[in-house]
Protein backbone atom coordinates (compact mmCIF):
# COMPACT_ATOMS: atom_id res chain seq x y z
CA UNK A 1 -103.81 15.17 -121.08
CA UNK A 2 -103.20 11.69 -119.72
CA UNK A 3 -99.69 12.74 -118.14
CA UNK A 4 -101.10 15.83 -116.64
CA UNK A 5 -103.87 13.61 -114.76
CA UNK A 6 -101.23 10.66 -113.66
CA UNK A 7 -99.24 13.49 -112.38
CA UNK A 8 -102.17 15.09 -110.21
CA UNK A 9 -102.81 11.57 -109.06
CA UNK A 10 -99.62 10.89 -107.88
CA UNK A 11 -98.76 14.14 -106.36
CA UNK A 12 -102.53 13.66 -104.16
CA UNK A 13 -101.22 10.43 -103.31
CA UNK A 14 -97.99 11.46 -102.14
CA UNK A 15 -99.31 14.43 -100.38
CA UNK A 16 -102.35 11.72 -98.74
CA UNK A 17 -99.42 9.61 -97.75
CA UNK A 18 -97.17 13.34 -96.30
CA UNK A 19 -100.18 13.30 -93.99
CA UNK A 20 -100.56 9.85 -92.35
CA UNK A 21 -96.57 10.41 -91.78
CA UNK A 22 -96.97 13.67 -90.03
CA UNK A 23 -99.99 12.51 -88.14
CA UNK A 24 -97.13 9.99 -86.66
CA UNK A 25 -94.87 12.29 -85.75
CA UNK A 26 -92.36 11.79 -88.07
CA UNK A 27 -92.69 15.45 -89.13
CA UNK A 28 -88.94 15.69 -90.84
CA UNK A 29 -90.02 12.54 -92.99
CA UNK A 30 -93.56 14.19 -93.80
CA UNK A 31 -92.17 17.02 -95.58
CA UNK A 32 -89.43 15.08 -97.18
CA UNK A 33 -92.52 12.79 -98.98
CA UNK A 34 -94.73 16.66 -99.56
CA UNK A 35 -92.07 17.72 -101.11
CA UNK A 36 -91.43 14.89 -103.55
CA UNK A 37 -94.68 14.89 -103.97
CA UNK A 38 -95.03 18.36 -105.16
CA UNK A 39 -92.57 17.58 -107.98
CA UNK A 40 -94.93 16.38 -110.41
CA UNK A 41 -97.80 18.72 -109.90
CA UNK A 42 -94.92 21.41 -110.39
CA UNK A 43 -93.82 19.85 -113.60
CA UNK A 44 -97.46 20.20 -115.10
CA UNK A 45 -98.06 23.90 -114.15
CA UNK A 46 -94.55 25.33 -115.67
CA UNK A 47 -96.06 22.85 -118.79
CA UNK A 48 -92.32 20.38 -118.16
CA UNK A 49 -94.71 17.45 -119.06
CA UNK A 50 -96.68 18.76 -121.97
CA UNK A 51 -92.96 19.94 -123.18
CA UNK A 52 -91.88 16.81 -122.40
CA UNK A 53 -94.26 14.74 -124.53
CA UNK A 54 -93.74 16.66 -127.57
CA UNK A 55 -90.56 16.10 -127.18
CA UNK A 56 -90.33 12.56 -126.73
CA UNK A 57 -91.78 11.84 -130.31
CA UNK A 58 -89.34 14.99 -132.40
CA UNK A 59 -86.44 13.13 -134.13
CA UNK A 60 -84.74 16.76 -133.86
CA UNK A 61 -85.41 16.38 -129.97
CA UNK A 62 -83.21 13.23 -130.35
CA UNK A 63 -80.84 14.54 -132.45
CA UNK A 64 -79.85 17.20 -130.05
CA UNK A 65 -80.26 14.55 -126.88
CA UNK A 66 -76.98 12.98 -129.53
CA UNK A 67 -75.35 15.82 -129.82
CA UNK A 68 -75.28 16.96 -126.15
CA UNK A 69 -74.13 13.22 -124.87
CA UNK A 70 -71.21 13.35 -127.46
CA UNK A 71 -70.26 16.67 -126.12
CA UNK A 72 -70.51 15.71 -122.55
CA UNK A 73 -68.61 12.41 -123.54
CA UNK A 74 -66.10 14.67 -125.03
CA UNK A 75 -65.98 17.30 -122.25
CA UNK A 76 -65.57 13.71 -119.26
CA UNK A 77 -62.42 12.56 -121.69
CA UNK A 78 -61.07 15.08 -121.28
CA UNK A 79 -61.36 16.05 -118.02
CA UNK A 80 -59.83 12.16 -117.39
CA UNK A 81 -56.93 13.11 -119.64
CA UNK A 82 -56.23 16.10 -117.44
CA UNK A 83 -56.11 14.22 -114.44
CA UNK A 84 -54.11 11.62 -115.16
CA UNK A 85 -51.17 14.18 -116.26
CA UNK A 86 -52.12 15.78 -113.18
CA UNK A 87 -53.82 18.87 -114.00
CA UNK A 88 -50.73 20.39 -116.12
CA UNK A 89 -51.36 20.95 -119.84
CA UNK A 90 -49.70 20.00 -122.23
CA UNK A 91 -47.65 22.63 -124.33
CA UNK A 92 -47.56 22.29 -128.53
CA UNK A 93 -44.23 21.89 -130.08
CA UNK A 94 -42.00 21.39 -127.65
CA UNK A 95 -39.15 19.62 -127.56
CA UNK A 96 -38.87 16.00 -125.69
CA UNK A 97 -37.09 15.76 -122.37
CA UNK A 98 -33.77 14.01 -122.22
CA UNK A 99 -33.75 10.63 -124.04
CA UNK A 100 -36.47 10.50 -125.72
CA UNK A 101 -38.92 11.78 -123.02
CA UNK A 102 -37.80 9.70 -120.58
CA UNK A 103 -37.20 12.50 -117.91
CA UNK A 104 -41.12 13.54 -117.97
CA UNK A 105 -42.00 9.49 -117.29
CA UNK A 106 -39.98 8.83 -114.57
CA UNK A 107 -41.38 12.24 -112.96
CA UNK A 108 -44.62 11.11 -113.42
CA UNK A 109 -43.88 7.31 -111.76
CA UNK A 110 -41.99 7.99 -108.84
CA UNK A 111 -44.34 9.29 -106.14
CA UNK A 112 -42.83 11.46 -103.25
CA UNK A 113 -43.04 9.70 -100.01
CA UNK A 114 -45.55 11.45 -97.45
CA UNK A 115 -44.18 12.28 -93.91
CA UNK A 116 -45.51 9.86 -91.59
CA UNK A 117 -44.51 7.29 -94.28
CA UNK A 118 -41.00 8.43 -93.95
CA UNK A 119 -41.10 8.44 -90.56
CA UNK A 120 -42.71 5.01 -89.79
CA UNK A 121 -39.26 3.26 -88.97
CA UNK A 122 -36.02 1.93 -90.81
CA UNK A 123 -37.44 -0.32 -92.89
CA UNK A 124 -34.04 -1.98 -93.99
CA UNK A 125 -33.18 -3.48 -90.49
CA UNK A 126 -36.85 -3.42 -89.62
CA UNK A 127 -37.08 -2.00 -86.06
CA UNK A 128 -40.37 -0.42 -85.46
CA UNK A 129 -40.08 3.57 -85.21
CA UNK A 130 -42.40 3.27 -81.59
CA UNK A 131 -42.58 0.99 -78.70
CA UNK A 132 -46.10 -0.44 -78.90
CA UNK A 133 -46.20 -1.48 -75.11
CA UNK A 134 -49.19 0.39 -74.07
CA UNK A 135 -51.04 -0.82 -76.80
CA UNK A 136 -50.28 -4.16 -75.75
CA UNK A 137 -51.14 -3.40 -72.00
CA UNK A 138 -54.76 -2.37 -73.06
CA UNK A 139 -55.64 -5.30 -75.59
CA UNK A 140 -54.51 -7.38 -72.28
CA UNK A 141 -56.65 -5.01 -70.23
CA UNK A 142 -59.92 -5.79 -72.60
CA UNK A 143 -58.83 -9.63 -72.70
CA UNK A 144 -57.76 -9.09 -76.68
C-alpha cells in the first residue's frame, strides 16, 4: 500500500514538473519527463509493484534471481569464447593440425594486412606512398 502511494506521488510530481517544462516551450523535453513519469503509475495498475514486493521477501524469488544470473553468466562466457576463436566452432575429436596444433595458432596470430595499410608506402626504404605538398601549402595558408 505504501509503494502504490510513493508511486502516485512521484508520477504527479513528474507529470507537475512535464507541465512547467511545456509551459516553456521545451515541448520535446516535456514529454520526455510525462513519459518517465508515467512509468510508475503504470507499474501499479498492471500490479508490477505489488508483484514486486512479494517478491522481494520469497527466498524462492531469490533462488531463481541465482539461477537466471548463473545462466546468463554462462550464456556471456560463452558468447566471449566464441569470439575470441572468431565465431567458428569448435569440432569434437578431431585430430590436431600439423605439429602439435601449431598450424591453427599461427592462423589465428597473423592478421591479414587491410588495403590502404598495404598501400601506405614501402616501409623498408621509407619513402612516403604521396607527396604531402598541398597539405603543407594549406597549414601555411592557416599560419599552422
Amino acid at each position: 500500500m505504501l509503494a502504490e502511494t510513493i508511486c502516485s506521488a512521484v508520477s504527479a510530481a513528474g507529470l507537475g514538473l512535464a507541465a512547467i517544462t511545456a509551459y516553456r516551450k521545451r515541448f520535446l523535453a516535456a514529454a520526455r519527463i510525462a513519459a518517465y513519469a508515467l512509468v510508475p503509475i503504470g507499474l501499479v495498475m498492471t500490479g508490477a509493484v505489488e508483484w514486486l514486493a512479494a517478491t522481494a521477501f520469497s527466498p524462492v524469488a531469490w533462488a531463481g534471481f541465482g539461477v537466471l544470473g548463473v545462466a546468463w553468466a554462462l550464456f556471456m562466457t560463452t558468447r566471449a569464447i566464441e569470439r575470441r576463436r572468431g565465431g567458428r566452432p569448435r569440432k569434437e575429436g578431431r585430430k590436431e593440425g600439423k605439429v602439435h596444433g601449431r598450424e591453427d595458432e599461427r592462423r589465428a596470430v597473423e592478421p591479414t594486412a587491410s588495403a590502404p595499410s598495404r598501400a601506405a608506402g614501402d616501409r623498408a626504404t621509407g619513402k612516403p606512398a604521396e607527396d604531402f605538398s598541398d597539405i603543407e601549402a594549406i597549414l601555411k595558408k592557416h599560419g599552422i
